[in-house]
N, C-alpha and C. Protein backbone atom coordinates (compact mmCIF):
# COMPACT_ATOMS: atom_id res chain seq x y z
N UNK A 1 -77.58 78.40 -29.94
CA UNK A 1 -78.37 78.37 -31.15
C UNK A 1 -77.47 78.68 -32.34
N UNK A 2 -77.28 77.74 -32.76
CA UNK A 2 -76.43 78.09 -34.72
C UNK A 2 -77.55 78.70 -35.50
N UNK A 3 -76.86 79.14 -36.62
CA UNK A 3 -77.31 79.56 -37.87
C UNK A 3 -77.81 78.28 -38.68
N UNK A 4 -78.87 77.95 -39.40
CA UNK A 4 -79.25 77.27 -40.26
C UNK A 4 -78.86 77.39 -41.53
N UNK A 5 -78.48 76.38 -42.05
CA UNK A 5 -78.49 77.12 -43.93
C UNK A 5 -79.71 77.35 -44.63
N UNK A 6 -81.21 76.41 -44.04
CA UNK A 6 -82.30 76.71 -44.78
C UNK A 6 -82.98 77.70 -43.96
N UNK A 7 -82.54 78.95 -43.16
CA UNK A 7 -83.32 79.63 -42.11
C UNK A 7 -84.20 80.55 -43.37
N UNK A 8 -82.98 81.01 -44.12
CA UNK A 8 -83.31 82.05 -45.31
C UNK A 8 -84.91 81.33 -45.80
N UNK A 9 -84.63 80.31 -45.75
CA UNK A 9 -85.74 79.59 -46.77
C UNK A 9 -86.90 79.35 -46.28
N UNK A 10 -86.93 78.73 -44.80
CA UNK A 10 -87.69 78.72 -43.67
C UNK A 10 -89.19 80.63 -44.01
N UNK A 11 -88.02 81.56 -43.68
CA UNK A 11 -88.47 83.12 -43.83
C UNK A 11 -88.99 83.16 -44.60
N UNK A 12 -88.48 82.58 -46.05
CA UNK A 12 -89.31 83.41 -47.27
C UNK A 12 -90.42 82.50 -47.12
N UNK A 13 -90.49 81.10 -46.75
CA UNK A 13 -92.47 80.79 -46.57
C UNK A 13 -93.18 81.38 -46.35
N UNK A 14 -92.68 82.28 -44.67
CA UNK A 14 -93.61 83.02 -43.73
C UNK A 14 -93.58 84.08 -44.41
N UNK A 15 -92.84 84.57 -45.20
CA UNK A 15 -93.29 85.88 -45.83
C UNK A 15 -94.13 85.69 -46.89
N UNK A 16 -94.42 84.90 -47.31
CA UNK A 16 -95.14 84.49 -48.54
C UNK A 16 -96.27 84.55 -47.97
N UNK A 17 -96.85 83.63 -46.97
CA UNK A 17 -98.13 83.44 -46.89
C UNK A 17 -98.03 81.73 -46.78
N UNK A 18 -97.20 81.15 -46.87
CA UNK A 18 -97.06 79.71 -46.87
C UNK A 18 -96.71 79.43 -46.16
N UNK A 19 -96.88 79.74 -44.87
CA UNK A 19 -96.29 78.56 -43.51
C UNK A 19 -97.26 78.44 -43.21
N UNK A 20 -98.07 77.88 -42.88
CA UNK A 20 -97.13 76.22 -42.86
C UNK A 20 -97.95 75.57 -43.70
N UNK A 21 -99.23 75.40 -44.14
CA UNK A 21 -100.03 75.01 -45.21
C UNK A 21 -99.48 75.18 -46.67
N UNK A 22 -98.53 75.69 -47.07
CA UNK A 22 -98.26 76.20 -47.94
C UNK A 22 -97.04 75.24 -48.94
N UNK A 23 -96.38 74.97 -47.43
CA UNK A 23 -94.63 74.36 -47.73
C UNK A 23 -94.58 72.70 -47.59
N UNK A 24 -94.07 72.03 -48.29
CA UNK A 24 -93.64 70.35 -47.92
C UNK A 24 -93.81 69.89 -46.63
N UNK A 25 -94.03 68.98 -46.53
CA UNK A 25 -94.29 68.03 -45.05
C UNK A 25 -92.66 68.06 -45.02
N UNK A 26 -91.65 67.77 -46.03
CA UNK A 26 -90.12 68.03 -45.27
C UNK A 26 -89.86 69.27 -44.48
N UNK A 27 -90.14 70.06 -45.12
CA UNK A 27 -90.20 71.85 -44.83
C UNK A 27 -90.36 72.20 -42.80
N UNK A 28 -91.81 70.92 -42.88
CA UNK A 28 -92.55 71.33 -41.60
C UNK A 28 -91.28 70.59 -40.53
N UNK A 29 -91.13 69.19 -41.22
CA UNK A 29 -90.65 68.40 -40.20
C UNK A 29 -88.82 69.14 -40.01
N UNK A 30 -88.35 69.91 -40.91
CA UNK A 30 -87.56 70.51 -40.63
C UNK A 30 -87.19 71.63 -39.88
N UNK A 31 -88.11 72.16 -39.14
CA UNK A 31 -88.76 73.69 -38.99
C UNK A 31 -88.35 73.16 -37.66
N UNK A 32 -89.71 71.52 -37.15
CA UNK A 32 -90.16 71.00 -35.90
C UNK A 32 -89.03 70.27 -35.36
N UNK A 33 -87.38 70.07 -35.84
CA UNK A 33 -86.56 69.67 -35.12
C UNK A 33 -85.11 70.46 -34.98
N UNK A 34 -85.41 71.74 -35.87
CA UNK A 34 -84.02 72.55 -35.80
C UNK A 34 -84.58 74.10 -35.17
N UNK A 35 -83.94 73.92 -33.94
CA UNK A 35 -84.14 75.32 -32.96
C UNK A 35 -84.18 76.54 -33.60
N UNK A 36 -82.84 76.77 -34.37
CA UNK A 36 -83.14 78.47 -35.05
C UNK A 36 -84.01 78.43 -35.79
N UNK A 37 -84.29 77.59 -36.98
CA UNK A 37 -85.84 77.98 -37.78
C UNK A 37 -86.42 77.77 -36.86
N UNK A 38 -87.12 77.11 -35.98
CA UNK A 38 -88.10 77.27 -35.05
C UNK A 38 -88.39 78.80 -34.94
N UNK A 39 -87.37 79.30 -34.27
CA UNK A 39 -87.47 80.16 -33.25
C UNK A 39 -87.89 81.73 -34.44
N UNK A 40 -86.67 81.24 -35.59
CA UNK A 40 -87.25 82.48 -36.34
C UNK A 40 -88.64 82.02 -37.43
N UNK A 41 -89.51 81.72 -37.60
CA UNK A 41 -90.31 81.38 -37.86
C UNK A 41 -91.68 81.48 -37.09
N UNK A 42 -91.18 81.45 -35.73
CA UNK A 42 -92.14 82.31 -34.66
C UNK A 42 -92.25 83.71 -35.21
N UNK A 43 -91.04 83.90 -34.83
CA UNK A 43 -90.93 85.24 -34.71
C UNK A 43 -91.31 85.66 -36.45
N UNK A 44 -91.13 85.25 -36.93
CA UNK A 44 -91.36 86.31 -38.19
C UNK A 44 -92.95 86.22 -38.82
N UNK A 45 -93.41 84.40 -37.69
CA UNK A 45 -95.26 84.58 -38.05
C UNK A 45 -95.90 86.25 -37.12
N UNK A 46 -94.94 86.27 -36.57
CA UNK A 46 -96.07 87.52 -35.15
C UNK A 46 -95.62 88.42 -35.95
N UNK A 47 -94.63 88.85 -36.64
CA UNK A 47 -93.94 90.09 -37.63
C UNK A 47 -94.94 89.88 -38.60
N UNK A 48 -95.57 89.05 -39.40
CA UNK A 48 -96.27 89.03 -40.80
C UNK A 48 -97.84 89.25 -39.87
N UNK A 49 -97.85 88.54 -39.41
CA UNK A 49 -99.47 88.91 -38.88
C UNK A 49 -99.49 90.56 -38.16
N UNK A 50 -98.74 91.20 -37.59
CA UNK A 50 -98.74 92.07 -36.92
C UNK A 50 -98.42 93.41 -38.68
N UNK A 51 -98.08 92.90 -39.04
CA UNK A 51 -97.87 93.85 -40.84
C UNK A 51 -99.25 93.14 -41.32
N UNK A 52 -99.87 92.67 -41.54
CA UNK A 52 -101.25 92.09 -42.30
C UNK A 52 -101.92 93.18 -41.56
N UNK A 53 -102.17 92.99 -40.03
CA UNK A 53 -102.96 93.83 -39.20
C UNK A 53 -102.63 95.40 -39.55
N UNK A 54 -101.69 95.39 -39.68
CA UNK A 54 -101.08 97.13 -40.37
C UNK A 54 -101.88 97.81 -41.42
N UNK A 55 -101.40 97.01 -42.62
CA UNK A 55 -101.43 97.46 -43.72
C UNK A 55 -103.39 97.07 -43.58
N UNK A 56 -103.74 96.20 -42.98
CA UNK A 56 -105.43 96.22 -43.09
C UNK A 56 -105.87 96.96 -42.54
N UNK A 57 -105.43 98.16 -41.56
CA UNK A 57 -106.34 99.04 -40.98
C UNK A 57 -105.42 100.45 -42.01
N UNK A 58 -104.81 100.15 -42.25
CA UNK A 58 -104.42 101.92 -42.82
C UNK A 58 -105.00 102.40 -43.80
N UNK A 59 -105.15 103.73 -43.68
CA UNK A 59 -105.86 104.68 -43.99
C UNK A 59 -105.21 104.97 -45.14
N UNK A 60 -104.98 104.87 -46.80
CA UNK A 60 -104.35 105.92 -47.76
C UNK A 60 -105.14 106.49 -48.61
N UNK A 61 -104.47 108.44 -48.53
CA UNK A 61 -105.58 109.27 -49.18
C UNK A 61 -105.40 108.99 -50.41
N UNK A 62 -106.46 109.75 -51.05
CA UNK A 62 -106.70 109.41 -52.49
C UNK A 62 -105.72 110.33 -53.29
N UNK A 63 -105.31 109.59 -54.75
CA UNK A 63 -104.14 110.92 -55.28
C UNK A 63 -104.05 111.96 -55.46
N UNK A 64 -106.02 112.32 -55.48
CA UNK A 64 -105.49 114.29 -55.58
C UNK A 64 -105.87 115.20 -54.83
N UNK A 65 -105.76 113.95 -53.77
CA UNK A 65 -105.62 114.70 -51.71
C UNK A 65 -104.09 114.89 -51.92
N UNK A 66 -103.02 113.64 -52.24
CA UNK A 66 -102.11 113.86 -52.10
C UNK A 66 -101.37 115.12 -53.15
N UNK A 67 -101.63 115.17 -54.13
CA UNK A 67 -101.68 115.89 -55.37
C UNK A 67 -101.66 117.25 -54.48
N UNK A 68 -102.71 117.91 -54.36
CA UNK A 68 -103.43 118.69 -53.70
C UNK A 68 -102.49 119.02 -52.66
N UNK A 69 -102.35 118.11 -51.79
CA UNK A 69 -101.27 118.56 -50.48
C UNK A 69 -99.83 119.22 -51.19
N UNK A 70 -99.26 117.96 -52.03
CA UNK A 70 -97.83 118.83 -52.59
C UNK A 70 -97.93 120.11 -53.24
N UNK A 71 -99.01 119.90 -53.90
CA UNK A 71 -98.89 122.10 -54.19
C UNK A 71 -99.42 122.63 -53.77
N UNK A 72 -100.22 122.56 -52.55
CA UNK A 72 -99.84 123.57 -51.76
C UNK A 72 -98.62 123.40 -51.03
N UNK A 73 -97.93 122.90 -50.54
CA UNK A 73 -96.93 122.80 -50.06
C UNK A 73 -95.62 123.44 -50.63
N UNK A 74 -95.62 122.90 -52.20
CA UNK A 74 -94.81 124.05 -53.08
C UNK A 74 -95.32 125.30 -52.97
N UNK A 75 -96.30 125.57 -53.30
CA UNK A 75 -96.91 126.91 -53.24
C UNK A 75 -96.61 127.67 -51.90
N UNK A 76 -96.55 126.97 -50.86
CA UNK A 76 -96.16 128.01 -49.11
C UNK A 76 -94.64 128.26 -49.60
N UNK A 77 -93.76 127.47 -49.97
CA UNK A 77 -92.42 127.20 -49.99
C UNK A 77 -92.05 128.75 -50.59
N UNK A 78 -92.34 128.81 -52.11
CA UNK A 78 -92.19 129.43 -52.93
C UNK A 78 -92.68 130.74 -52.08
N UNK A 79 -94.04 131.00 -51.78
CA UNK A 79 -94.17 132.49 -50.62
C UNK A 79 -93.52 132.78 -49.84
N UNK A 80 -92.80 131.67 -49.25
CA UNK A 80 -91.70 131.72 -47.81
C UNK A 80 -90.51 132.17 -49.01
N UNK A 81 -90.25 132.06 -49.47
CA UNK A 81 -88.49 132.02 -50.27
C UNK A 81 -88.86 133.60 -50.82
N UNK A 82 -90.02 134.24 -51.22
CA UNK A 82 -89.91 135.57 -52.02
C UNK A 82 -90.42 136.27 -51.05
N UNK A 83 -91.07 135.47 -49.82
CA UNK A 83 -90.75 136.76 -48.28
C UNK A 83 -89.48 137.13 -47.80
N UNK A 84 -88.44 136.10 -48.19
CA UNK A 84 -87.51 136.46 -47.64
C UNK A 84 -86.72 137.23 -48.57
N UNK A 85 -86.55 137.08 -49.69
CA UNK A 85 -85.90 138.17 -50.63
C UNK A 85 -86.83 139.50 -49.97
N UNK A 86 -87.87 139.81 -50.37
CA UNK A 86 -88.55 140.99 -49.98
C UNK A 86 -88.30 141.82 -48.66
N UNK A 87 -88.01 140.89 -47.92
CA UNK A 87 -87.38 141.21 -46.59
C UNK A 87 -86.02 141.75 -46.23
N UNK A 88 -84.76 141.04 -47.40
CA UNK A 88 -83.77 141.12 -47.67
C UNK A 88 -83.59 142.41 -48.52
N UNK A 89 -84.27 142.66 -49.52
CA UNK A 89 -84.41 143.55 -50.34
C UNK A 89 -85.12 145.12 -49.38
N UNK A 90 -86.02 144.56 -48.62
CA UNK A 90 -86.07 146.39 -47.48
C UNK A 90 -85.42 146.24 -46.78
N UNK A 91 -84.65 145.47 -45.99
CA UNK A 91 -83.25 145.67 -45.18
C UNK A 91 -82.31 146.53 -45.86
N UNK A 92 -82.17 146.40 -46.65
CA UNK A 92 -80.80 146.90 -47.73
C UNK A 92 -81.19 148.44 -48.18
N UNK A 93 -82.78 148.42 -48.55
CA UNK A 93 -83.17 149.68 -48.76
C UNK A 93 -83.33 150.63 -47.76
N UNK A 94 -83.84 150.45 -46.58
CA UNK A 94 -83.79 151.04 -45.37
C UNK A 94 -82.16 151.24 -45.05
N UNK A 95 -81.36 150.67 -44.95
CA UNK A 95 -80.18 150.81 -45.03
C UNK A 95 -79.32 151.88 -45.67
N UNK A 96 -79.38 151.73 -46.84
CA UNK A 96 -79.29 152.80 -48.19
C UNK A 96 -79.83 153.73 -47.75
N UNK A 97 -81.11 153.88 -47.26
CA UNK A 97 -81.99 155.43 -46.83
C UNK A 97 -81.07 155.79 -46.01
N UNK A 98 -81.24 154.97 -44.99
CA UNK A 98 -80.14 156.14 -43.68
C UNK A 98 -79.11 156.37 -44.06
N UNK A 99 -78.11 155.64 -44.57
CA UNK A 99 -76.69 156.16 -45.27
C UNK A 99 -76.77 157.37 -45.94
N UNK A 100 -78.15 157.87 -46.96
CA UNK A 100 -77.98 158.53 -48.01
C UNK A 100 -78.35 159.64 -47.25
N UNK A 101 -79.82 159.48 -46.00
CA UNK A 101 -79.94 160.54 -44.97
C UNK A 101 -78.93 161.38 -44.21
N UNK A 102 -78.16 159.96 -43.71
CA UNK A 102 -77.17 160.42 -43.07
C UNK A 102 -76.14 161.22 -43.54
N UNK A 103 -75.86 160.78 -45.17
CA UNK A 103 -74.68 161.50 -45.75
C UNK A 103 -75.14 163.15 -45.91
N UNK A 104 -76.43 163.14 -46.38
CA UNK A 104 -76.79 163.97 -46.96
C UNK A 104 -76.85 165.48 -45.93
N UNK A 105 -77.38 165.11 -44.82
CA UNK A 105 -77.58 166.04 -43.97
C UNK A 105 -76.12 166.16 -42.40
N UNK A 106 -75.36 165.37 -42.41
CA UNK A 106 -74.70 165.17 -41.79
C UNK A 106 -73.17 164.87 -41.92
N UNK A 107 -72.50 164.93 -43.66
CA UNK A 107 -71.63 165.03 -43.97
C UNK A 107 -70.84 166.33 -43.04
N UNK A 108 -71.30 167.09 -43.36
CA UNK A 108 -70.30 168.50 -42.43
C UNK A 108 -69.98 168.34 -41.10
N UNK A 109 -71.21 167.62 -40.67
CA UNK A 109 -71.03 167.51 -38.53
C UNK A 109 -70.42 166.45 -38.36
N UNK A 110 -70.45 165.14 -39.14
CA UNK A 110 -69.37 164.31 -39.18
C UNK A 110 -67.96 164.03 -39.74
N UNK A 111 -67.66 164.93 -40.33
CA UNK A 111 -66.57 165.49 -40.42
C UNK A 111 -65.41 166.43 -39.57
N UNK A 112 -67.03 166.93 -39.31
CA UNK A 112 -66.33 167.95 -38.05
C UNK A 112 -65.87 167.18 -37.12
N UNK A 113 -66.85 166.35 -36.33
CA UNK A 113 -66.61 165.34 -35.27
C UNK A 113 -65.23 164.49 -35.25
N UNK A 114 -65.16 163.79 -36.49
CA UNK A 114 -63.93 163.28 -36.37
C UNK A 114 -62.72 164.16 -36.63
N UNK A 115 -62.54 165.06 -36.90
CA UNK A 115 -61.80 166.29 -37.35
C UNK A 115 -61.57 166.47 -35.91
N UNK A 116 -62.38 166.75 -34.98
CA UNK A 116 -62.00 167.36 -33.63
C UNK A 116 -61.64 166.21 -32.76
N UNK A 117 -62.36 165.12 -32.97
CA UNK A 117 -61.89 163.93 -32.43
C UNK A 117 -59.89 163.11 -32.91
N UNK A 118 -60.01 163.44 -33.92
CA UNK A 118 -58.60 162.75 -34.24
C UNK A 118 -57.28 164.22 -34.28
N UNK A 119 -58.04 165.46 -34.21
CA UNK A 119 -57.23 166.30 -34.03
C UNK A 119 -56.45 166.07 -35.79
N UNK A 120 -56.77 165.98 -36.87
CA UNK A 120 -56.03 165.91 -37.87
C UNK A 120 -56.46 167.13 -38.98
N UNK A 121 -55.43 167.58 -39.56
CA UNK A 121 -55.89 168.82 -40.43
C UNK A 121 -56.15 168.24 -41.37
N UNK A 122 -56.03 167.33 -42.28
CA UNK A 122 -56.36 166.60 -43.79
C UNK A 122 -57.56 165.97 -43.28
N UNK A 123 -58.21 165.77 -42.61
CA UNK A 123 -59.66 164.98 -42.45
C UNK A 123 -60.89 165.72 -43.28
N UNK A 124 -60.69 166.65 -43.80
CA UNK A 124 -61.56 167.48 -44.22
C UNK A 124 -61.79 166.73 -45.63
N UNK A 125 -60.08 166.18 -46.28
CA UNK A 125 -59.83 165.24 -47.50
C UNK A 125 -60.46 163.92 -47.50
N UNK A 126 -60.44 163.56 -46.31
CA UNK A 126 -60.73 161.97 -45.76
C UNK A 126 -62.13 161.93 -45.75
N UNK A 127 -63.09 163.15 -45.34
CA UNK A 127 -64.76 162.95 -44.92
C UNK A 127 -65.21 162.45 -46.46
N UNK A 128 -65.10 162.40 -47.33
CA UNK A 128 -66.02 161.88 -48.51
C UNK A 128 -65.63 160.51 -48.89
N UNK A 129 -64.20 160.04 -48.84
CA UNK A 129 -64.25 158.52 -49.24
C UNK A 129 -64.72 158.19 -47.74
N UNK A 130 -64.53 158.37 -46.35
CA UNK A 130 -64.90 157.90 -44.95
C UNK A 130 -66.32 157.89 -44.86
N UNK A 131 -66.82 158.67 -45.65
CA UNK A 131 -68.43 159.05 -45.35
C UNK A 131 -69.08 157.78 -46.67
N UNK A 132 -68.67 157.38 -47.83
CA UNK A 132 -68.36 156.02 -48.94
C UNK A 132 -68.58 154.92 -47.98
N UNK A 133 -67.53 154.75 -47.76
CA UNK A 133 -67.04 153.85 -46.56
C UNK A 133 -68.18 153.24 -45.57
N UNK A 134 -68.81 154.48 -44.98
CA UNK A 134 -70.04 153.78 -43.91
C UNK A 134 -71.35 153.56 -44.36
N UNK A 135 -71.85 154.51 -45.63
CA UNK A 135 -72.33 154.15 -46.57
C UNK A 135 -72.23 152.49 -46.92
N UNK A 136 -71.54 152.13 -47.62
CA UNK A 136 -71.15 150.76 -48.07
C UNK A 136 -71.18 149.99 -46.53
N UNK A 137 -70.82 150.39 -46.07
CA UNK A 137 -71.18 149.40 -44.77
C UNK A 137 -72.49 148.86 -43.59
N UNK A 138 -73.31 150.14 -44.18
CA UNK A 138 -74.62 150.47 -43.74
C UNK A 138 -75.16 149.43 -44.98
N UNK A 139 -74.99 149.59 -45.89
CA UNK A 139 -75.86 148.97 -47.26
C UNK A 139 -75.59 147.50 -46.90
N UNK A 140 -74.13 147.05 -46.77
CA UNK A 140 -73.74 145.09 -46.31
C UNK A 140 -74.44 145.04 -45.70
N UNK A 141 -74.46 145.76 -44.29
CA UNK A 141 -74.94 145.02 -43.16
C UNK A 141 -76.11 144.37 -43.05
N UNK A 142 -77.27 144.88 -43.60
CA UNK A 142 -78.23 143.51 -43.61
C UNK A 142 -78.46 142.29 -44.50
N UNK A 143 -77.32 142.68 -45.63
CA UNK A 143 -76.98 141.19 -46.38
C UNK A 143 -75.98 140.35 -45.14
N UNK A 144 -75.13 140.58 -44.67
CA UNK A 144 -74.32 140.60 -43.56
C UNK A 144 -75.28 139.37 -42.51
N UNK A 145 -76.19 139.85 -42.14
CA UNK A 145 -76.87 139.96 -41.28
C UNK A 145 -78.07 138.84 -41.53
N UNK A 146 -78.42 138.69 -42.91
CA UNK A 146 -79.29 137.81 -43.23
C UNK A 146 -78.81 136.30 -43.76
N UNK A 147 -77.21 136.76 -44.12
CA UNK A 147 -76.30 135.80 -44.18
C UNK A 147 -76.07 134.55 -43.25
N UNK A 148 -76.00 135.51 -42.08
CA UNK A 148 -75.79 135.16 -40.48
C UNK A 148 -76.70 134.35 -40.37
N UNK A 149 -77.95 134.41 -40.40
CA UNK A 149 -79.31 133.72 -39.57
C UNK A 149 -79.82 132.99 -40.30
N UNK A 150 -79.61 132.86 -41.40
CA UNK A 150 -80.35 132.10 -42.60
C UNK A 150 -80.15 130.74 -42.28
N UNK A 151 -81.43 130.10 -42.41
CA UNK A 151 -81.07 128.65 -42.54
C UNK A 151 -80.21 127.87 -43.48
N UNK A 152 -80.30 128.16 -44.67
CA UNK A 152 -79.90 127.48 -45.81
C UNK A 152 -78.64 127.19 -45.99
């Protein structure tokens, strides 16, 4: 089967609505002796009738169903995006609490601890920027953390 040069032309009938009533008695008798328009001309009548049958049974809502659907749809979006700041924002605060708990009541015993643990006499110098230190690292970690899992 070759390519036709009028296949293009053959198509745009059947897409029109003009095959075959539509187009020249040359048109027809050209169709009825060259195999590829034949064949695509079948095929593209069962494609147009099978899209007629489509588009005649479908259902489209009215605009301010659709209207209606997109904001709410913005509207969930926008609740989802300032749940997650809010979420992000008590991670960080809960965070901050225990650091500030922790510093607050536990500066001396953790000092001590690593003091007896590293065996060093200057650690006593080291417990307030070290005790900074986990602080600030307690506070990242659930930006850290939300970083990690986030879709976006």
């Amino acid at each position: 089967m070759n390519e036709c040069p009028r296949e293009q032309e053959t198509l745009d009938h059947v897409r029109a609505g003009r095959w075959p009533n539509g187009c020249d008695e040359e048109m027809r008798a050209h169709v009825a002796t060259c195999e590829s328009c034949d064949g695509s001309v079948k095929v593209a009548t069962l494609m147009a009738a099978d899209y007629r049958a489509a588009m005649s049974t479908a259902r489209v809502p009215s605009s301010g169903l659709v209207w209606w659907r997109v904001q709410r749809r913005a509207r969930e979006e926008a609740e989802h995006n300032a749940a997650r700041v809010v979420t992000l924002v008590q991670g960080v605060s809960v965070a901050v609490g225990v650091a500030v708990t922790v510093g607050i009541t536990g500066a001396d015993r953790v000092s001590e601890t690593l003091r007896v643990a590293f065996d060093f006499t200057t650690l006593s110098y080291l417990g307030v920027p070290l005790l900074f230190a986990v602080t600030a690292w307690l506070a990242i970690a659930p930006v850290a953390l939300y970083l990690a899992v986030s879709r976006d």
